[in-house]
N, C-alpha and C. Protein backbone atom coordinates (compact mmCIF):
# COMPACT_ATOMS: atom_id res chain seq x y z
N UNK A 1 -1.60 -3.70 -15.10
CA UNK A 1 -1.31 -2.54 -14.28
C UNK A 1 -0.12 -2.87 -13.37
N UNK A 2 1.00 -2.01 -13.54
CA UNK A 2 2.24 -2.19 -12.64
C UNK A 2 1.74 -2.06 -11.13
N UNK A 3 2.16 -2.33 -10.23
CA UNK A 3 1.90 -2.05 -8.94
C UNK A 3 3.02 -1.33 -8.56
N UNK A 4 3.40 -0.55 -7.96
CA UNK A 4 4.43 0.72 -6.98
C UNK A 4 4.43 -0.04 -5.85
N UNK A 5 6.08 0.01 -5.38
CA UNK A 5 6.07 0.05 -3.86
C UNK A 5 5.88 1.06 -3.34
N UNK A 6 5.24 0.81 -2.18
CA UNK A 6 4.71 2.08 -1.52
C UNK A 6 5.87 2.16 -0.62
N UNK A 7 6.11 3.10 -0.31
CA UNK A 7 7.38 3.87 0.57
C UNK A 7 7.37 4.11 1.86
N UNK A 8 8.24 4.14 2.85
CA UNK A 8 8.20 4.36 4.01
C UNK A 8 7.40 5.73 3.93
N UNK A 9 6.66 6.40 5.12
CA UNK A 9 5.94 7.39 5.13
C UNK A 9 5.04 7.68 4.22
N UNK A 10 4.76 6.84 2.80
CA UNK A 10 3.36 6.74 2.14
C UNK A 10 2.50 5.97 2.73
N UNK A 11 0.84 6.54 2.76
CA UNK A 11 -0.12 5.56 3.46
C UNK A 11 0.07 4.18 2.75
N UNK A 12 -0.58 3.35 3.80
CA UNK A 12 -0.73 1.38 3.34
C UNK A 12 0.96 1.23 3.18
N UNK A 13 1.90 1.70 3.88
CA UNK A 13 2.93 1.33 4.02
C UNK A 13 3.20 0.32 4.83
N UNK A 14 2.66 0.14 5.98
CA UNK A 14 2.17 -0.89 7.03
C UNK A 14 1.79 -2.41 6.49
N UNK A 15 0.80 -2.20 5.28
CA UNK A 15 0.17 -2.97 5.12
C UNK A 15 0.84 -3.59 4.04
N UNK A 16 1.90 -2.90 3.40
CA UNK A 16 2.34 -3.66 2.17
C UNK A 16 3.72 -4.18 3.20
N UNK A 17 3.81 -3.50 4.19
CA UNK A 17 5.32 -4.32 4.32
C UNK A 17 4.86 -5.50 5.33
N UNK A 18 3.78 -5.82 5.75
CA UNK A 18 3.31 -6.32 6.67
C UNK A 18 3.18 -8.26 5.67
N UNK A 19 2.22 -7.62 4.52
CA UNK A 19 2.57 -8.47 3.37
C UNK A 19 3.92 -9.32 2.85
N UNK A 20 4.84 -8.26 2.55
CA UNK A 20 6.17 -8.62 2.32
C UNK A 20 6.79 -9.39 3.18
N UNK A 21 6.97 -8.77 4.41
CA UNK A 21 7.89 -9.75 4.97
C UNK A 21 7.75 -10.92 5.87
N UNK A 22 5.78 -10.88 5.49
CA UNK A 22 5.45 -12.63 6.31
C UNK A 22 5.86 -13.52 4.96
N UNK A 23 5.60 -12.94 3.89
CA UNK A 23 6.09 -13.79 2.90
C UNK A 23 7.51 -14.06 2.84
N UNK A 24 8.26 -13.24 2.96
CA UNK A 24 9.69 -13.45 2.84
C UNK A 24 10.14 -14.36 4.59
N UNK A 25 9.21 -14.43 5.57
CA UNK A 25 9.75 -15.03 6.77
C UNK A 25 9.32 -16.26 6.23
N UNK A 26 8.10 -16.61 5.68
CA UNK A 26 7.97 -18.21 5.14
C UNK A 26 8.55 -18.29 4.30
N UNK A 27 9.12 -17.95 3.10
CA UNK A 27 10.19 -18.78 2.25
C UNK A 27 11.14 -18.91 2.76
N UNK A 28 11.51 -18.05 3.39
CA UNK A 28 13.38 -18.31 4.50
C UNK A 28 13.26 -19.44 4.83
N UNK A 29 11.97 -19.78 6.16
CA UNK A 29 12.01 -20.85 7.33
C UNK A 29 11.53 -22.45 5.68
N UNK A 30 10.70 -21.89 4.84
CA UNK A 30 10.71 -22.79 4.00
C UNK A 30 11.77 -23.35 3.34
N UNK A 31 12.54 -22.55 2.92
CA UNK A 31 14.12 -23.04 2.54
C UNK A 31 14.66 -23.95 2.94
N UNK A 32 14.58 -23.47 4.34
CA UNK A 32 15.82 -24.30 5.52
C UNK A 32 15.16 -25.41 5.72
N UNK A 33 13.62 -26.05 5.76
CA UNK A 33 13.40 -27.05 5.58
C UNK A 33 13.46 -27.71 4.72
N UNK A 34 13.27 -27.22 3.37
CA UNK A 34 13.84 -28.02 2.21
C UNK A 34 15.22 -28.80 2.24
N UNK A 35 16.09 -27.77 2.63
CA UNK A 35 17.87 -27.98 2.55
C UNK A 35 17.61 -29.31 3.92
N UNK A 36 17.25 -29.23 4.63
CA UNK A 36 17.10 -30.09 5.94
C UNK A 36 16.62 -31.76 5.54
N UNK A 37 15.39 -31.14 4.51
CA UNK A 37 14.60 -32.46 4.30
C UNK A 37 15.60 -33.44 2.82
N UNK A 38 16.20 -32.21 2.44
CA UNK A 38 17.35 -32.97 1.39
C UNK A 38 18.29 -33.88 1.88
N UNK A 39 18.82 -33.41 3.02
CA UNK A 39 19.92 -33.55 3.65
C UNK A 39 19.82 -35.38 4.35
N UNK A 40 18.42 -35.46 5.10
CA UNK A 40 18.16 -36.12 5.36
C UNK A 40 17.42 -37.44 4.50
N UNK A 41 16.82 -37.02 3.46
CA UNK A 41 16.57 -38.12 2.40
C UNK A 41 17.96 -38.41 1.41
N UNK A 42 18.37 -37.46 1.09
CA UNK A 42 19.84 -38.08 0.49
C UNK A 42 21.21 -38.77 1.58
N UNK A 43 21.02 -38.50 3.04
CA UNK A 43 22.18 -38.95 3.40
C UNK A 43 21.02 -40.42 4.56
N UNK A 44 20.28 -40.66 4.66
CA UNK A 44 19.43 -41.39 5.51
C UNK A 44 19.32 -40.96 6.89
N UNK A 45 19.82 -39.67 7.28
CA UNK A 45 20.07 -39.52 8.89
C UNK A 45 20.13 -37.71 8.81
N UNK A 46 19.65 -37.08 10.31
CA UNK A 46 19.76 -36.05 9.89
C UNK A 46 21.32 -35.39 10.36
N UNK A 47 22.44 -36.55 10.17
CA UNK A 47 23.45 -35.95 10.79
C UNK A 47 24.64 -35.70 9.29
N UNK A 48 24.83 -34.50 9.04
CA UNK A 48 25.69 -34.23 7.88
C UNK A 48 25.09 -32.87 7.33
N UNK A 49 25.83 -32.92 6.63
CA UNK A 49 26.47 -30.86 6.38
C UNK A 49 25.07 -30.30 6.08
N UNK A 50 24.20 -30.65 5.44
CA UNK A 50 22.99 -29.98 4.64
C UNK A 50 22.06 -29.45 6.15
N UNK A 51 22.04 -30.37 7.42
CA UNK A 51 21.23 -30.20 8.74
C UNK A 51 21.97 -29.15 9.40
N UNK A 52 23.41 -28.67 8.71
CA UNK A 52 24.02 -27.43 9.94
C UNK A 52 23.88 -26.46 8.81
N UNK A 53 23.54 -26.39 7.62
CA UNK A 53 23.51 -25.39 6.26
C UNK A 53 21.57 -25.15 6.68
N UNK A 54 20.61 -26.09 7.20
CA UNK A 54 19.86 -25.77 7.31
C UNK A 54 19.40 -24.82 8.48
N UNK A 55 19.91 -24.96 9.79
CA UNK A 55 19.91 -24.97 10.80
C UNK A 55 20.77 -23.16 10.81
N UNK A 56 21.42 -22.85 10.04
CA UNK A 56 22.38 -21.34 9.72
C UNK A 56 21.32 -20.80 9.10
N UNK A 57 20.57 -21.45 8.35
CA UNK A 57 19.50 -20.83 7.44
C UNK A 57 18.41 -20.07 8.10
N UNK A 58 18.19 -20.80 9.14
CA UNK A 58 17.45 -20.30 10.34
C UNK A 58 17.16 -19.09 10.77
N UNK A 59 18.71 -18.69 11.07
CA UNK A 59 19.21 -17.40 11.45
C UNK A 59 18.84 -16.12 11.16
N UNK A 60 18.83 -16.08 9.40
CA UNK A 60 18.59 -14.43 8.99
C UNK A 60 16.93 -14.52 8.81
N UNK A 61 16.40 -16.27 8.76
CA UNK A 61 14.61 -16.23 8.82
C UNK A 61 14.10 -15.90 10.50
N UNK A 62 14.72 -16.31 11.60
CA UNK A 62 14.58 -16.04 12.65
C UNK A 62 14.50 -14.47 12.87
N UNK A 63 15.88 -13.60 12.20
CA UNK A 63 15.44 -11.92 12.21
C UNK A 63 14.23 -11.43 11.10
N UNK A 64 14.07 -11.84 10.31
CA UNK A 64 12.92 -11.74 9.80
C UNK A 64 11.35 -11.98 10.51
N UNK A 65 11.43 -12.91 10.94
CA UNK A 65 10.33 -13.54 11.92
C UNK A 65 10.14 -12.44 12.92
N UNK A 66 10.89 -12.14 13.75
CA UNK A 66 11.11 -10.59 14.56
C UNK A 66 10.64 -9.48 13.89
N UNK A 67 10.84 -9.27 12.62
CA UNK A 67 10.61 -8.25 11.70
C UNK A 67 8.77 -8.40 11.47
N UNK A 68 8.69 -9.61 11.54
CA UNK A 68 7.34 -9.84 10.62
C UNK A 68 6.03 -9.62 11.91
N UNK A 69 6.77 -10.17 13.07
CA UNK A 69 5.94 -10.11 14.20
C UNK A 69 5.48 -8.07 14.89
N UNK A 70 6.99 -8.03 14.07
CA UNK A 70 6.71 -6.06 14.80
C UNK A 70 5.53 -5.66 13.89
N UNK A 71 5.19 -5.84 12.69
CA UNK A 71 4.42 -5.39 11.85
C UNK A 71 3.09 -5.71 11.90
N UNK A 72 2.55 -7.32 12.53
CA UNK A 72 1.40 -7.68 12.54
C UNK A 72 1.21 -7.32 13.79
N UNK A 73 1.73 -6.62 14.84
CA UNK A 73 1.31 -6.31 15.79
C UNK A 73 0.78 -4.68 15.67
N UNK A 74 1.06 -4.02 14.70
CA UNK A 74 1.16 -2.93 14.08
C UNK A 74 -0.22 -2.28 13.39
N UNK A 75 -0.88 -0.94 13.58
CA UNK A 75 -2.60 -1.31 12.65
C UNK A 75 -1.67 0.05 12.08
N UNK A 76 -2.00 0.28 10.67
CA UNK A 76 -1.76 1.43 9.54
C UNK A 76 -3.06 3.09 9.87
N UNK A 77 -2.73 3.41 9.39
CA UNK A 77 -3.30 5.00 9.27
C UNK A 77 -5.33 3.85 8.62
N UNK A 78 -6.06 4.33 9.44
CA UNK A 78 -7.14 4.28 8.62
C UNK A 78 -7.61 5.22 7.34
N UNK A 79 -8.81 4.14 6.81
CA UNK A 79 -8.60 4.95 5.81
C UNK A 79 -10.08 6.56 5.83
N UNK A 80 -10.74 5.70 7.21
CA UNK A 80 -10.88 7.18 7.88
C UNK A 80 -10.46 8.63 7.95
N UNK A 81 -9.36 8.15 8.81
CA UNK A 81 -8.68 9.05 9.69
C UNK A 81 -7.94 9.69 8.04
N UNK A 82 -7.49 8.93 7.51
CA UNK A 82 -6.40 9.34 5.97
C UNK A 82 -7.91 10.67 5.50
N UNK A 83 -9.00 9.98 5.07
CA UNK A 83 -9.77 11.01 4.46
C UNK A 83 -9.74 12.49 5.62
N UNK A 84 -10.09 12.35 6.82
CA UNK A 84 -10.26 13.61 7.27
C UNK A 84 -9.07 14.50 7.35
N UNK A 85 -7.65 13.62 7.74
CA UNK A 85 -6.90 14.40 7.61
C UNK A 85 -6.09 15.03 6.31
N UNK A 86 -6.16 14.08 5.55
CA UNK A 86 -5.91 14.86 4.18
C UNK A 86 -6.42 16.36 3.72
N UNK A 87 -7.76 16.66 3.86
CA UNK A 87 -8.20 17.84 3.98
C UNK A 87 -7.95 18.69 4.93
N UNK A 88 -7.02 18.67 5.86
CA UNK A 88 -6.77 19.25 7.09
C UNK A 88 -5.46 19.87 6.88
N UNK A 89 -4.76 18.46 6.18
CA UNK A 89 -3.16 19.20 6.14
C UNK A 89 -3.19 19.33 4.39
N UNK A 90 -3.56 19.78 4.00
CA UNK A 90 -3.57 20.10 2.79
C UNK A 90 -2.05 21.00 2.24
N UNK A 91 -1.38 21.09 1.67
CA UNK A 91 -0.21 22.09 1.25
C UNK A 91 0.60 21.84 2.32
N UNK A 92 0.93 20.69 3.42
CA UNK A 92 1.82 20.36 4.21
C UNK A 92 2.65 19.31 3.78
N UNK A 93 3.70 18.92 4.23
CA UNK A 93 4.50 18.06 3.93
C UNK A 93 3.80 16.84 5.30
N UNK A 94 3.35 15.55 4.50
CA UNK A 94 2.67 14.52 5.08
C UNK A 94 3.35 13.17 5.47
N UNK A 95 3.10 12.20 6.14
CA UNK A 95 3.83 10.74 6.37
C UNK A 95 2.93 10.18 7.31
N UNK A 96 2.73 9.16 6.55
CA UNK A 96 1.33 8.16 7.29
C UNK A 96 2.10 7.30 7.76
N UNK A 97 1.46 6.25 8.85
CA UNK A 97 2.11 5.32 9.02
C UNK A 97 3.01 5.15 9.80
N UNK A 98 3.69 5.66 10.44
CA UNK A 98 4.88 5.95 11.32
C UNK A 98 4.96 5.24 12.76
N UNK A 99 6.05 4.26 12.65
CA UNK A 99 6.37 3.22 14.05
C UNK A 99 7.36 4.12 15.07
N UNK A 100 7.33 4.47 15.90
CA UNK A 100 8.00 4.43 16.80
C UNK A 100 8.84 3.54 18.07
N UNK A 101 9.68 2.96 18.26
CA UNK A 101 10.40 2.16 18.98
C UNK A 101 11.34 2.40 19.73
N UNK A 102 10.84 2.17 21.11
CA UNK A 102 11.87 2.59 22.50
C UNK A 102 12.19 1.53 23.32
N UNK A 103 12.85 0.98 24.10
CA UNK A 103 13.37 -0.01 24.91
C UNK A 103 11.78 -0.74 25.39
N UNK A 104 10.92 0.74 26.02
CA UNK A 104 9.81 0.05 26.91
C UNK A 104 8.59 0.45 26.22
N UNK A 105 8.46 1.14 25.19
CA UNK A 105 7.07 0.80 24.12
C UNK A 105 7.32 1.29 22.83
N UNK A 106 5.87 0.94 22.37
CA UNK A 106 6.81 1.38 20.78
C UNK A 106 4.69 2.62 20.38
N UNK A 107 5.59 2.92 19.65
CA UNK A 107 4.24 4.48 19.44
C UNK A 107 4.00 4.71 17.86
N UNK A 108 2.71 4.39 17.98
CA UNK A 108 2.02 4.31 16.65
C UNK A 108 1.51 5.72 16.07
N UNK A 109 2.45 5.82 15.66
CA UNK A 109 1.67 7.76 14.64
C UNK A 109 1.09 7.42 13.24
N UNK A 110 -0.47 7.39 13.14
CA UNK A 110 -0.86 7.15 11.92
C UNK A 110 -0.80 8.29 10.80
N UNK A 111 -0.45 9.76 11.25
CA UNK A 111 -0.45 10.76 10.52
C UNK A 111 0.04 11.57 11.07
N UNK A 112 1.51 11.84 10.38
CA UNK A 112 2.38 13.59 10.89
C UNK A 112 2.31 14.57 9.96
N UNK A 113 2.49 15.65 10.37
CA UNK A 113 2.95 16.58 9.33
C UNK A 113 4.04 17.28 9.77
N UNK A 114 4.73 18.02 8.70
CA UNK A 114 6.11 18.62 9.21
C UNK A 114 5.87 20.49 8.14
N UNK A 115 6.19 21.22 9.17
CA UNK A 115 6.29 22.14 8.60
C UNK A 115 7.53 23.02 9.29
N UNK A 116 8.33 23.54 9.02
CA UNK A 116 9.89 24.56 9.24
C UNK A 116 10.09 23.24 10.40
N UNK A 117 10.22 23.80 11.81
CA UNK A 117 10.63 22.88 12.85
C UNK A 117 9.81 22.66 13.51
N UNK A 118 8.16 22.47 13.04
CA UNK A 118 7.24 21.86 13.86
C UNK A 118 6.93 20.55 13.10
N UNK A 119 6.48 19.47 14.30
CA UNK A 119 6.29 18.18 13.76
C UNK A 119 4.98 18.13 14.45
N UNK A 120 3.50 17.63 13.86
CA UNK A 120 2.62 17.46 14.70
C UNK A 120 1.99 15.79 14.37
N UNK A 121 1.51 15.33 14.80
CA UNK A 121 0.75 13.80 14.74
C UNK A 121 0.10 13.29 15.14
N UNK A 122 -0.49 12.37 14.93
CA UNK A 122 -1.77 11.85 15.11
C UNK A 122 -1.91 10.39 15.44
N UNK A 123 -2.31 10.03 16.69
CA UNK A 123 -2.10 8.56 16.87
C UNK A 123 -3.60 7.89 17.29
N UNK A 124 -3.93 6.71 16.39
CA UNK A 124 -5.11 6.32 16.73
C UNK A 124 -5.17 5.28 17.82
N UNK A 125 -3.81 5.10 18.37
CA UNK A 125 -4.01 4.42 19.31
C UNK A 125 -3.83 4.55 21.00
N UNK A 126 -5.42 4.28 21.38
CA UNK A 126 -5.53 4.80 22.29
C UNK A 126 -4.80 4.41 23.67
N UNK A 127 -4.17 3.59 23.52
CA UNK A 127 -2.76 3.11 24.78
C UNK A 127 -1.47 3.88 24.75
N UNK A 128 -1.52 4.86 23.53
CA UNK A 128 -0.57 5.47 23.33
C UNK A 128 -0.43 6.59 24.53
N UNK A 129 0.77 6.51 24.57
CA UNK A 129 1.34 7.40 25.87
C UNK A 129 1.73 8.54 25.15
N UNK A 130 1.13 9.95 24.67
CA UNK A 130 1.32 11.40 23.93
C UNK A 130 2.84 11.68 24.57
N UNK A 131 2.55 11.82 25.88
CA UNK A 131 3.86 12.70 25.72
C UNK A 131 4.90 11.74 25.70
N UNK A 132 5.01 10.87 26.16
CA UNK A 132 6.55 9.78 26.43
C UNK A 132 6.93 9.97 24.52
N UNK A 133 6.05 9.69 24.24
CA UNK A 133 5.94 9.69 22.21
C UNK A 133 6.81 11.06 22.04
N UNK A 134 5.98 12.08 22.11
CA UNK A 134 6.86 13.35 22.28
C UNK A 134 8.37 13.32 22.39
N UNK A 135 8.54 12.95 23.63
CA UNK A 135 9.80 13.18 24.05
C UNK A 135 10.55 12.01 23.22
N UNK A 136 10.09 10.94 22.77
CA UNK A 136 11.25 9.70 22.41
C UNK A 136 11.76 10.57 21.21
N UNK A 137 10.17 11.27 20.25
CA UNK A 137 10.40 11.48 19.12
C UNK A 137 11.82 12.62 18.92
N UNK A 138 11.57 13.57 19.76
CA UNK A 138 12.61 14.82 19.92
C UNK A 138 14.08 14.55 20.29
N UNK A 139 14.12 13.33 21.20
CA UNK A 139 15.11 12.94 22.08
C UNK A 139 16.28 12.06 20.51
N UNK A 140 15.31 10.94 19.70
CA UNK A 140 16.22 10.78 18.65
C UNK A 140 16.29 11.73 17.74
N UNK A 141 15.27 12.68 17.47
CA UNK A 141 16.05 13.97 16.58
C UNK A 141 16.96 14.47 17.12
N UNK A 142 17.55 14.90 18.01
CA UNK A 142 18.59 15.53 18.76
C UNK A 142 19.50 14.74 18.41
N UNK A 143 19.40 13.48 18.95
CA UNK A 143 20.68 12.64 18.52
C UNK A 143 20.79 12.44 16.76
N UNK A 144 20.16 12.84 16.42
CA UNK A 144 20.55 12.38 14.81
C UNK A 144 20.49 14.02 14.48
N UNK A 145 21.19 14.61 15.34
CA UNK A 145 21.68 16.25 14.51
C UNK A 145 20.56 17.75 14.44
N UNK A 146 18.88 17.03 14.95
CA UNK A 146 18.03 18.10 14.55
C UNK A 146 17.76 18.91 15.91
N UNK A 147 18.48 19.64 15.93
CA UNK A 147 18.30 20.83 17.15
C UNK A 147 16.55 21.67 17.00
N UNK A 148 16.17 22.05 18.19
CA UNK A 148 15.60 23.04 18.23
C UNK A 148 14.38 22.39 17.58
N UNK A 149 13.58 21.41 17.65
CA UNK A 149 12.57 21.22 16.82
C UNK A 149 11.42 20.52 18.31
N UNK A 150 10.37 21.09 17.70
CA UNK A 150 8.78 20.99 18.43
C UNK A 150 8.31 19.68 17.47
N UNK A 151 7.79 18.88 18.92
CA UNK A 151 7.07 17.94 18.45
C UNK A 151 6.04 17.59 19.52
N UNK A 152 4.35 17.56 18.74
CA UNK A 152 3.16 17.60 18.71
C UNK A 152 2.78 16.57 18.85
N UNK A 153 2.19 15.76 19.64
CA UNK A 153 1.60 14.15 18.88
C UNK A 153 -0.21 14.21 19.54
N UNK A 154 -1.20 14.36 19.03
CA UNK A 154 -2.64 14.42 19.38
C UNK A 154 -3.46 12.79 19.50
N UNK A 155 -4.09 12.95 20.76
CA UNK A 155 -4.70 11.88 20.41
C UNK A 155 -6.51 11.46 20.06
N UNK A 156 -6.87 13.22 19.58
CA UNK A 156 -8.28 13.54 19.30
C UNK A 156 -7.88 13.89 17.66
N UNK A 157 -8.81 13.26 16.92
CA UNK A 157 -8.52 14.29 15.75
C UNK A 157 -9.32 15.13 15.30
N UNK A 158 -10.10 15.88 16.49
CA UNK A 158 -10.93 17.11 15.96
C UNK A 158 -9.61 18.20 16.42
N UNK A 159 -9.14 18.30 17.44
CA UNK A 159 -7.95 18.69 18.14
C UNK A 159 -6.92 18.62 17.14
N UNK A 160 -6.54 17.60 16.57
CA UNK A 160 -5.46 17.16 15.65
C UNK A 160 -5.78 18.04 14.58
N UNK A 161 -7.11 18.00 13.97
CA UNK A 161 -7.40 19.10 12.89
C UNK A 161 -7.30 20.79 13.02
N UNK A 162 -7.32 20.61 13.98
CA UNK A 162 -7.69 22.34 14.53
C UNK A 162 -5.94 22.63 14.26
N UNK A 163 -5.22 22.03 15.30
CA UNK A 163 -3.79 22.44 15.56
C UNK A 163 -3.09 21.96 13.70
N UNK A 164 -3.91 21.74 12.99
CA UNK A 164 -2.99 21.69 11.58
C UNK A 164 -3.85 22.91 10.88
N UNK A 165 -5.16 23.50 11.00
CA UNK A 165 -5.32 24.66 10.56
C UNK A 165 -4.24 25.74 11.03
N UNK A 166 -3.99 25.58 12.37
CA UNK A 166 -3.08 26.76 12.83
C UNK A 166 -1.87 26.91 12.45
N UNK A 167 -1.30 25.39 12.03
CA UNK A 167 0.11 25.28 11.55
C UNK A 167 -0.26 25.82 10.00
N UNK A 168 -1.15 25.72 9.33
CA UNK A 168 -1.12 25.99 8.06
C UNK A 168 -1.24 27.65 7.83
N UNK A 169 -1.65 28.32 8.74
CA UNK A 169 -1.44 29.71 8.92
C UNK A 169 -0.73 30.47 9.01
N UNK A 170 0.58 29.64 9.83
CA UNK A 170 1.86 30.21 10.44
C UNK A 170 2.69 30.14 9.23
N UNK A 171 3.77 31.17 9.11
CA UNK A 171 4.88 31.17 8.59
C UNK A 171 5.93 30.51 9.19
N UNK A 172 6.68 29.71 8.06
CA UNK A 172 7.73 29.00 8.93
C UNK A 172 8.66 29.02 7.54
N UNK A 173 9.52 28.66 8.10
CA UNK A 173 11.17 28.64 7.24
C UNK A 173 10.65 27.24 6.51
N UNK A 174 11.58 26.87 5.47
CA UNK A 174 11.72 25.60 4.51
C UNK A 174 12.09 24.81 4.96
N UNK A 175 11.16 23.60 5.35
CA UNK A 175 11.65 22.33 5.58
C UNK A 175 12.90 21.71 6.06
N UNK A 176 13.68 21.63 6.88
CA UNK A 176 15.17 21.28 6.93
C UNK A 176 15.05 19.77 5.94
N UNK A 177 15.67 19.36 5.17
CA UNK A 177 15.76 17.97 4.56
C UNK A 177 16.44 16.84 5.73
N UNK A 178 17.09 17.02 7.08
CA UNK A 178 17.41 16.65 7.90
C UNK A 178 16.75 15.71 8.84
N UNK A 179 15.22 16.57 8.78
CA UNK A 179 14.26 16.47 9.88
C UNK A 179 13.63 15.18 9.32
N UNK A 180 13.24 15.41 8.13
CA UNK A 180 12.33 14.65 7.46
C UNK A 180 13.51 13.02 7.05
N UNK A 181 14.51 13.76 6.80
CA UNK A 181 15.44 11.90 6.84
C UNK A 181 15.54 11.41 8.20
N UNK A 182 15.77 12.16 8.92
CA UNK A 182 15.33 11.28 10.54
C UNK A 182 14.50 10.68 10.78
N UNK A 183 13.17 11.30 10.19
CA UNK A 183 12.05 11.02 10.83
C UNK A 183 12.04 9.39 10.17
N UNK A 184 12.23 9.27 8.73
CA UNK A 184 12.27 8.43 8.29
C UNK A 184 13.13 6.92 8.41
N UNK A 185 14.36 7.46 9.59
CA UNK A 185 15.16 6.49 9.70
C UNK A 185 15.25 6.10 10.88
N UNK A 186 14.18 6.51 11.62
CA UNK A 186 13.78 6.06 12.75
C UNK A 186 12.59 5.43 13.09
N UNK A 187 12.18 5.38 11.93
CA UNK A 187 10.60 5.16 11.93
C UNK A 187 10.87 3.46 11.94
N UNK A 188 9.92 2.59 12.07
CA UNK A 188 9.84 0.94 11.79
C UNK A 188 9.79 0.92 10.21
């Protein structure tokens, strides 16, 4: 059985990249010790070219390491919360999983939906600050071109369910393709 990468905004997105890139931060930092431990059994000392080739190597495993640490600090959409809301937003355009990142916190949306220029979401975490989330979320759509758009973030999901029956009622215009690449290129 092939396995699929799962995609930014598909559920267990969290969890597969969470996978990926502790693995890819230990072969990096593994590398550079190899090249290090070469360097030093072939030349007897750790002073010569292979210890500054190891030591550079560092570098793009060190941003990785950063990368790997944002993610395990990170919990994914349960698979709870995935069952109830699936039946909730049914015939909506969906994205699980969703990081948010601002200078002074970062905001965990385990489930949005997007319909014309409403964005609504769902965060299971309860330190989450709703509205600051709100506003970061709107504040980089603006800057990345999306005028005029409402954004929702709940932190009940009987509440969260209710306000996606109502969105599923309303008439709204087609999707901007805009909204939804933002959302995505801002996301972790």
């Amino acid at each position: 059985m092939k396995k699929t990468k799962v995609a930014k905004g598909q559920f267990g997105y969290v969890k597969a990249q969470r996978l990926a890139v502790t693995l890819r931060t230990l072969l990096m930092f593994g590398l550079s010790l190899a090249i290090f431990g070469m360097g030093v059994w072939s030349a007897g000392s750790r002073k010569n070219l292979l210890t500054v080739v190891a030591v550079l190597g560092c570098l793009p495993a060190s941003k990785s390491a950063v990368n790997m640490i944002m993610f395990l600090r990170v919990k994914g959409c349960s698979e709870k919360v995935k069952e109830q809301v699936t039946r909730c937003a049914e015939g909506l355009d969906q994205l699980y999983d969703m990081v948010f990142t601002s200078y002074e916190k970062n905001y965990q949306v385990s489930h949005m939906v997007l319909k014309g220029r409403v964005i609504c979401g769902y965060t299971e975490d309860n330190k989450c600050d709703v509205r600051a989330c709100e506003k970061h979320v709107e504040t980089l759509l603006v800057q990345g071109g999306c005028r005029s758009v409402t954004v929702k973030i709940y932190d009940e999901l009987d509440a969260y369910c209710k306000g996606l029956e109502n969105l599923r009622k309303q008439e709204a215009e087609p999707l901007p393709e805009v909204i939804l690449e933002n959302l995505l290129s801002i996301a972790l």
